[in-house]
Protein backbone atom coordinates (compact mmCIF):
# COMPACT_ATOMS: atom_id res chain seq x y z
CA UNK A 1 25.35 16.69 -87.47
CA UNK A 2 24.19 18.08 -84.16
CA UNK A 3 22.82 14.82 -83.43
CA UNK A 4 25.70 13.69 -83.95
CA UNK A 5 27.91 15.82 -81.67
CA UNK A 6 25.41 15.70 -79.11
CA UNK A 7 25.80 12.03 -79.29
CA UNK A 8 29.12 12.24 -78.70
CA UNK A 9 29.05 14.85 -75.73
CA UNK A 10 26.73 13.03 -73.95
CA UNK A 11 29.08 9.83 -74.48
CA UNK A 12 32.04 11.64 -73.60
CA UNK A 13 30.11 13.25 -69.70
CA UNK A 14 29.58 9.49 -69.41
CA UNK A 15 32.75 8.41 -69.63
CA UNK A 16 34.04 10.89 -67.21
CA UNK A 17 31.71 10.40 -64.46
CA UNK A 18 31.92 6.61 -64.81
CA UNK A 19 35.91 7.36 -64.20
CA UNK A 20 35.08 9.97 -61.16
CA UNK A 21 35.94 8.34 -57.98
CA UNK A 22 32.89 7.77 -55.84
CA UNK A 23 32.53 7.02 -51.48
CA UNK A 24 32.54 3.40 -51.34
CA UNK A 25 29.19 2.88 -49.04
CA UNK A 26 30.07 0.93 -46.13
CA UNK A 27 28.09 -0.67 -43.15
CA UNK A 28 28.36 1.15 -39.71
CA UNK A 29 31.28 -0.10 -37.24
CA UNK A 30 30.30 -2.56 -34.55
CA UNK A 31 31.42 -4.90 -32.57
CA UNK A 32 31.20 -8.59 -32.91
CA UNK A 33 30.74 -11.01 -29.97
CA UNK A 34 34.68 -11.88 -29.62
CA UNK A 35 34.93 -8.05 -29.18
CA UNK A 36 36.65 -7.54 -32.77
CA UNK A 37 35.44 -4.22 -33.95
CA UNK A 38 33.62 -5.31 -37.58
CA UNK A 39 32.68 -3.63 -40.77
CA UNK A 40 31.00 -4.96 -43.96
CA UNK A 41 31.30 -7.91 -42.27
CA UNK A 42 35.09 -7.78 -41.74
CA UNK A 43 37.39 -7.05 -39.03
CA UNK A 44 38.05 -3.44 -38.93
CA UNK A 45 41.53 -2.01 -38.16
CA UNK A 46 42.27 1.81 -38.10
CA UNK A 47 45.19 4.08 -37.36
CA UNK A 48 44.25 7.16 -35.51
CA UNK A 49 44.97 10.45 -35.02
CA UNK A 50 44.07 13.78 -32.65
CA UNK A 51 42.09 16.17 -35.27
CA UNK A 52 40.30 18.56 -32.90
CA UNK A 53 40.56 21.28 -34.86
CA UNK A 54 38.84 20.21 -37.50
CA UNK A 55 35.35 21.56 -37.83
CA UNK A 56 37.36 25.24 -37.58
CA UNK A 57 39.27 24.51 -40.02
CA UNK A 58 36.59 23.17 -42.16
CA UNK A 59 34.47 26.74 -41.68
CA UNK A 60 34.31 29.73 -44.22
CA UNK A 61 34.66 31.78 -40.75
CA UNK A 62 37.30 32.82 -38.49
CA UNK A 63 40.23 30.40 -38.31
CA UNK A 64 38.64 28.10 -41.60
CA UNK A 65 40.84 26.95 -43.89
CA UNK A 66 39.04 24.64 -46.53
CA UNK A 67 42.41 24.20 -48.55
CA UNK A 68 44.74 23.21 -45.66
CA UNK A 69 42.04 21.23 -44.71
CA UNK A 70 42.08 19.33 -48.06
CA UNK A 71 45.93 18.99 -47.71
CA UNK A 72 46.04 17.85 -44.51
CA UNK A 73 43.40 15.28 -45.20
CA UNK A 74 45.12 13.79 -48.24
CA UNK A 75 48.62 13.42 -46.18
CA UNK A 76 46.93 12.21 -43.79
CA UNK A 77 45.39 9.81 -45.84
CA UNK A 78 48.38 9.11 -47.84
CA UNK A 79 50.56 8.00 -44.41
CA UNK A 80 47.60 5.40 -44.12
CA UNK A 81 45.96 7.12 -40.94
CA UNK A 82 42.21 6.52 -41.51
CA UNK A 83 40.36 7.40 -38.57
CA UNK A 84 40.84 11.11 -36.58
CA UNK A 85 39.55 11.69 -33.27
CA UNK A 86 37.55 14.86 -33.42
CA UNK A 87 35.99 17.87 -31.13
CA UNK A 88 32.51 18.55 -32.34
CA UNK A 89 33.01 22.38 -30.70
CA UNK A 90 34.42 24.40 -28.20
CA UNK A 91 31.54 26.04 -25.52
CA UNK A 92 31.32 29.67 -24.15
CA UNK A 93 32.32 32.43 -25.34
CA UNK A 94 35.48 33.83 -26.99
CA UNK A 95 38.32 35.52 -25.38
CA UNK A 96 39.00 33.44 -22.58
CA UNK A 97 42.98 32.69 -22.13
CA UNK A 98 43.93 28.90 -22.93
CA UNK A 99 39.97 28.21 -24.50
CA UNK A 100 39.85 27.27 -28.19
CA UNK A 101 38.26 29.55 -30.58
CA UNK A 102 36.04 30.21 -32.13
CA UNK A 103 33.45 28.90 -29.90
CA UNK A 104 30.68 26.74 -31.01
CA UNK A 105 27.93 26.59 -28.36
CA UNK A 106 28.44 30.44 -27.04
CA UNK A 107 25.54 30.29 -24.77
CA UNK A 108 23.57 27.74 -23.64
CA UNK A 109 21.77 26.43 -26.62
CA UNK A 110 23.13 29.34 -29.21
CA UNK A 111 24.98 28.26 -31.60
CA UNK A 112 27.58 29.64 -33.78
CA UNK A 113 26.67 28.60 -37.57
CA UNK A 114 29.82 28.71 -39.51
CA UNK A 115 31.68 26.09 -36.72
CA UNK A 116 27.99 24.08 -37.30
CA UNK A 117 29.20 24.72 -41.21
CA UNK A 118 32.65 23.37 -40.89
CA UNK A 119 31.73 20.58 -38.61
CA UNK A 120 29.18 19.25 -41.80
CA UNK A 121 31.78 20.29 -44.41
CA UNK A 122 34.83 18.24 -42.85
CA UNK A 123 32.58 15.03 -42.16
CA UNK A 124 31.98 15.74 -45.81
CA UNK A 125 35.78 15.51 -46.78
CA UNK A 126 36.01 12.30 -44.35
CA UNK A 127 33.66 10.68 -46.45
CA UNK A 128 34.77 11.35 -49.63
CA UNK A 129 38.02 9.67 -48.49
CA UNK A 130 36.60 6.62 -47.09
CA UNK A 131 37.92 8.02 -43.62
CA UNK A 132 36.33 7.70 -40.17
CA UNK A 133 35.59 9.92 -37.00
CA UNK A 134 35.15 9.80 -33.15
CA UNK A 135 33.61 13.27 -32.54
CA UNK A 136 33.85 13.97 -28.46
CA UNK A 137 30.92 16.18 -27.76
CA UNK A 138 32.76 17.35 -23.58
CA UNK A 139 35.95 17.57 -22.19
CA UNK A 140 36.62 17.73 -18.66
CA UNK A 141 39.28 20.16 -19.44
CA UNK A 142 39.62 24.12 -19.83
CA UNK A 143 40.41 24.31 -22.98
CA UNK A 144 37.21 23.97 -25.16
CA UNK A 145 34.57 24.83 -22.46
CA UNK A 146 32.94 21.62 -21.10
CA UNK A 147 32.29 21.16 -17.24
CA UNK A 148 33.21 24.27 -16.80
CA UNK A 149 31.43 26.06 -18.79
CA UNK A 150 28.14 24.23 -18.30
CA UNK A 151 28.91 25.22 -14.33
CA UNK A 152 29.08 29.00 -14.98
CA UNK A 153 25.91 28.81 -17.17
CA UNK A 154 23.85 27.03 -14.38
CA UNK A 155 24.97 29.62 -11.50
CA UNK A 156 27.82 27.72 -9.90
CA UNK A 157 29.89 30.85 -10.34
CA UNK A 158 32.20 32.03 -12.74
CA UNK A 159 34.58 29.53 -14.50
CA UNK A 160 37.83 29.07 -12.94
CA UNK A 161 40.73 29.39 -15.70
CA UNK A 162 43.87 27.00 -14.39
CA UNK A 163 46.26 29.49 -16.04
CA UNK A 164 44.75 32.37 -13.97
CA UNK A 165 43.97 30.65 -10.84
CA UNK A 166 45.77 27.72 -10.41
CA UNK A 167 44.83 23.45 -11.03
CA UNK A 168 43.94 23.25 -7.79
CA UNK A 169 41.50 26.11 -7.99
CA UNK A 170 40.02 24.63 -11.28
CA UNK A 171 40.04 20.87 -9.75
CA UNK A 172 38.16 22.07 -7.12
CA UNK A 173 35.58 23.93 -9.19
CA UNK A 174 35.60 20.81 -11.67
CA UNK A 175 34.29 18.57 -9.06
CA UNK A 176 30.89 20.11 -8.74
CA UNK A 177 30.15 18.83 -12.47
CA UNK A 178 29.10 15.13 -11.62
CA UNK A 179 26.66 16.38 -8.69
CA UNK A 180 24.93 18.94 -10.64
CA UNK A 181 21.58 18.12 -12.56
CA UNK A 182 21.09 21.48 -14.01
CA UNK A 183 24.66 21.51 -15.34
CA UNK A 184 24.10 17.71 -16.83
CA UNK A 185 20.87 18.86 -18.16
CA UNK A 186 22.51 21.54 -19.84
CA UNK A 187 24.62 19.07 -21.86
CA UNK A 188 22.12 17.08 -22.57
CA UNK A 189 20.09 19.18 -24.69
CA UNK A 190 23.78 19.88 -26.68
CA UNK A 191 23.91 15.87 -26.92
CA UNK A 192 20.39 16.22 -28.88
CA UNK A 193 20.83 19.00 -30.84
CA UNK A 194 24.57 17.08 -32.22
CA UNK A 195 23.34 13.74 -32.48
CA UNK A 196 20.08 14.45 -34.47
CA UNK A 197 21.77 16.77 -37.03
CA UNK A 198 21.73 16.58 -41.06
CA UNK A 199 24.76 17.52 -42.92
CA UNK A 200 23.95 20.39 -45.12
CA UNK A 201 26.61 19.38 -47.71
CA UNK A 202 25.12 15.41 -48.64
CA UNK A 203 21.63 15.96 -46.49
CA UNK A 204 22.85 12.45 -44.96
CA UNK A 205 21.59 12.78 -40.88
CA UNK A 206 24.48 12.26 -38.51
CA UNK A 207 22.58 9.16 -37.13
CA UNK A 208 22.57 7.49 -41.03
CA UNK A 209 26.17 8.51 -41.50
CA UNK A 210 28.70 5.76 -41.32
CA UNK A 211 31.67 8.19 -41.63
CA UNK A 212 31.42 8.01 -37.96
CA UNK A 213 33.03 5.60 -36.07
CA UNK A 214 31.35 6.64 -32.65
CA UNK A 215 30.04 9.35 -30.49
CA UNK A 216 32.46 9.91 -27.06
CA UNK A 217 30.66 11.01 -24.24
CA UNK A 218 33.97 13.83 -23.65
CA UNK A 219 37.67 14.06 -23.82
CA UNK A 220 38.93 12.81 -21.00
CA UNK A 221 35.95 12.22 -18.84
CA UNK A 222 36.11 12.39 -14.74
CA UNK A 223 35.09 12.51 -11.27
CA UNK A 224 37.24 14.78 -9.48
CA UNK A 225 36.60 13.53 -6.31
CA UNK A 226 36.48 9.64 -4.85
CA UNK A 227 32.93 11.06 -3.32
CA UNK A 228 32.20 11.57 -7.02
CA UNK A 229 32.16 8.06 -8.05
CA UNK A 230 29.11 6.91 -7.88
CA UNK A 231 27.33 9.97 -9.43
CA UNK A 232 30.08 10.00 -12.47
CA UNK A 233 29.83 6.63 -12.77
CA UNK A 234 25.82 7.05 -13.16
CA UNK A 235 26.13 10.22 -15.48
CA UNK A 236 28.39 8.38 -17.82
CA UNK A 237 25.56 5.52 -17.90
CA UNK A 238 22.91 8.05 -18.45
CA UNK A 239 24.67 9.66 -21.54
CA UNK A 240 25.54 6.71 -23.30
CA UNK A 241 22.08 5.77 -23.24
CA UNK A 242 20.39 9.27 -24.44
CA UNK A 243 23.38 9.02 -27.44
CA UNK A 244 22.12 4.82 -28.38
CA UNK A 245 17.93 6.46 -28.06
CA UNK A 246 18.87 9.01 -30.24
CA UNK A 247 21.11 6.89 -32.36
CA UNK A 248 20.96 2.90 -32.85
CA UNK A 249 23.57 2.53 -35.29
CA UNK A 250 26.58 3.84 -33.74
CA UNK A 251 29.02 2.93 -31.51
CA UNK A 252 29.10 4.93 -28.34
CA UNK A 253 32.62 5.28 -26.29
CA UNK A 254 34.13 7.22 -22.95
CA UNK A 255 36.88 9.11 -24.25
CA UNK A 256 38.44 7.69 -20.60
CA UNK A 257 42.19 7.92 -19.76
CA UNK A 258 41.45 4.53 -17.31
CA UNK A 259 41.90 4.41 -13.90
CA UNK A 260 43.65 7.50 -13.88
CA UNK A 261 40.77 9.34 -15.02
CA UNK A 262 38.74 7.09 -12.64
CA UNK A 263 40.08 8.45 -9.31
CA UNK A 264 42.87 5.32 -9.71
CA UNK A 265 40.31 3.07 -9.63
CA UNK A 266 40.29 0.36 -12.08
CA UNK A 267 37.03 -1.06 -10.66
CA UNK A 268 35.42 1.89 -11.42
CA UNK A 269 36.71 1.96 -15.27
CA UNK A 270 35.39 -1.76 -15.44
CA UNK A 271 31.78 -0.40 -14.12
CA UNK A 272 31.60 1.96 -16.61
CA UNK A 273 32.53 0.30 -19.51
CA UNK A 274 30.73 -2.85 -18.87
CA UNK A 275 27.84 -0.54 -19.61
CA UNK A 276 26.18 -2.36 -22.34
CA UNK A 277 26.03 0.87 -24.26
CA UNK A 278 29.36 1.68 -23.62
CA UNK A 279 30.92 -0.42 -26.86
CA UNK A 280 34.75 -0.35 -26.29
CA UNK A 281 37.14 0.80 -24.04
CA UNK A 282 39.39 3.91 -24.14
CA UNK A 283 42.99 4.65 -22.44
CA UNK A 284 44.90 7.59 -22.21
CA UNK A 285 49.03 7.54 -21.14
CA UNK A 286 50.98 10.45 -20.12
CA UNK A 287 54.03 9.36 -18.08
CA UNK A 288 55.43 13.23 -17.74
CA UNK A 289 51.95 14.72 -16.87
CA UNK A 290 50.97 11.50 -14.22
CA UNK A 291 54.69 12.30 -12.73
CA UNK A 292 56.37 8.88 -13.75
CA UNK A 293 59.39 11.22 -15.23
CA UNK A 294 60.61 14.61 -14.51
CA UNK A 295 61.85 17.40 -17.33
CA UNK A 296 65.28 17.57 -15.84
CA UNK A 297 65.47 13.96 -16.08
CA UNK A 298 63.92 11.95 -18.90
CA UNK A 299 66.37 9.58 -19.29
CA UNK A 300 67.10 8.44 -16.11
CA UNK A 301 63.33 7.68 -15.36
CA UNK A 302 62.57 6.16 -18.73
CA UNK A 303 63.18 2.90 -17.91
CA UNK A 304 60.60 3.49 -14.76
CA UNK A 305 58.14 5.33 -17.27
CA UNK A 306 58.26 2.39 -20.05
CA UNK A 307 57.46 0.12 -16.72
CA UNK A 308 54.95 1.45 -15.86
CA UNK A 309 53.21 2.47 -18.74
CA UNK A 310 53.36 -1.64 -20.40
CA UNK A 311 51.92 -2.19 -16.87
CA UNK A 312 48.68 0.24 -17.24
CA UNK A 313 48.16 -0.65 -20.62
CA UNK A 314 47.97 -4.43 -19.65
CA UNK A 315 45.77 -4.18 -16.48
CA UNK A 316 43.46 -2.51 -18.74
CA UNK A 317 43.90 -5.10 -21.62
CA UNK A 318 42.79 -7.55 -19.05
CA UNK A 319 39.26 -5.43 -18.35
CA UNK A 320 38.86 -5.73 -21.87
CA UNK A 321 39.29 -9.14 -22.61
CA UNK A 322 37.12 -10.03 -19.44
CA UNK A 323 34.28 -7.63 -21.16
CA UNK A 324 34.76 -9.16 -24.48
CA UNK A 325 35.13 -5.87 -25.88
CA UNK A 326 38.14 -3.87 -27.83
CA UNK A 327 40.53 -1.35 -26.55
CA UNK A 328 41.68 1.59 -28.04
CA UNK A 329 44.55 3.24 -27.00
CA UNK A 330 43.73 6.80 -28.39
CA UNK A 331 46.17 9.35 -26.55
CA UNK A 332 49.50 9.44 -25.54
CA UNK A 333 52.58 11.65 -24.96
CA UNK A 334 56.13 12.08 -24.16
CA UNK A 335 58.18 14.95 -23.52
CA UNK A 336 60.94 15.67 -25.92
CA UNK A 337 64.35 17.06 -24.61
């Protein structure tokens, strides 16, 4: 009789677990000769989304919320968006106005553990759902450390906050970022220490894990100055190949606006991204923040704004199709009135 029951207990966990839905194991994203981006031997379409919030919200610690993360995920999901383009972490440390938090990297090297935590438990959730990531690991912008940030901690002076002091101030402070080696040295060693993690919730190393699409070098990546060029263009090179030493099987990309983020130089977006290591391109468009329309008039400079804006996204189509390789257009905005 116990047999018996056993028997049919043990047939019964079977049946379940053969019924539990399991990750479907897929090959890594690439990109084929033609410059089609390919997976499991198949041409690979996505639709994207901004996520940068999501290792917080994946953490047990301040601002974590595992069940809206769930939610979120599904409707995300559910709407058919398959791919979200993700911070890793913010740098520095808390309490500065207009900087995420909490902070990940709050000194150079220190880490905070439950942002480390979330970051593993949301690529978890990705994967369970047979979604993909870009996870930017810098941002040329205030608001989640970056160049800044790295400048303060290599004695370049304190970090200039644009909602204190001013854009001008903070472009001007910016700058320095391309020309400093201790700075870029700095980020470096935060490149490693990403790159050559294991997930603590599968024990699957970021390198083996095909839930990412690709690393991005930063959000939004630039010189600041047209004597910057050469050195940004150089330091952009040098990244992409420390992220393809430390990791062969993915993809590697800019985060780049395009020429606008290239000092409005569209040679300069071609040098970098003909970088072999470099595997597709990225464009930003945002016709109120590049001036093309004003807030007191968005309709009557529409018409210039849709012009121009079909006329940046083709001069960059045409980079990519001479570099065989795809093009992702992965931000853009528009006022609303």
């Amino acid at each position: 009789m116990k047999r018996g029951v056993g028997g049919a207990l043990s047939f019964l966990f079977l049946l379940l677990f053969s019924c539990t839905p399991r990750h479907t194991e897929h090959s890594f994203i690439t990109v084929s000769p033609d410059g089609q981006f390919v997976r499991n031997g198949k041409p690979y379409y996505f639709i994207g989304a901004n996520f940068w919030y999501g290792a917080i919200l994946g953490s047990e610690g301040e601002g974590g919320n595992r069940e809206r993360l769930h939610k979120e995920l599904d409707f995300l999901k559910s709407i058919g968006v398959n791919n979200l383009r993700v911070l890793v972490g913010a740098d520095g440390e808390n309490g500065v106005k207009t900087r995420v938090e909490p902070s990940l990297q709050t000194a150079p090297g220190v880490y905070n553990d439950t942002i480390l935590a979330g970051l593993d438990y949301f690529m978890n959730e990705l994967r369970k759902r047979d979604m993909t990531a870009v996870l930017y690991l810098n941002n040329s912008w205030e608001w989640s450390g970056g160049y800044s940030v790295y400048l303060q901690w290599t004695g370049h002076g304190n970090a200039i906050v644009p909602a204190i002091d001013g854009w001008p101030a903070y472009m001007e402070y910016v700058k320095q970022f391309p020309q400093s080696d201790s700075a870029k040295a700095l980020f470096a060693n935060h490149v490693k220490y990403i790159v050559t993690r294991t997930n603590r919730y599968n024990q699957i190393r970021y390198v083996d894990d095909s839930t990412i699409m690709s690393w991005q070098i930063g959000n939004e990546p630039r010189a600041f100055a047209d004597e910057n060029k050469e050195a940004f263009a150089r330091w952009m090179a040098d990244v992409a190949a420390q992220i393809k030493s430390l990791d062969p099987n993915h993809m590697v990309s800019s985060g780049s606006e395009g020429s606008w983020g290239c000092e409005n130089d569209i040679a300069l977006f071609e040098k970098i991204h003909a970088d072999p290591n470099i595997s597709y391109l990225n464009i930003h468009v945002w016709p109120y923040n590049w001036g093309w329309v004003k807030a007191d008039s968005l309709a009557e400079f529409l018409p210039r704004a849709k012009e121009n804006t079909k006329k940046y996204i083709d001069e960059h189509m045409i980079v990519a199709q001479q570099l065989r390789k795809p093009i992702v257009l992965e931000e853009f905005g528009f006022p609303r009135d």
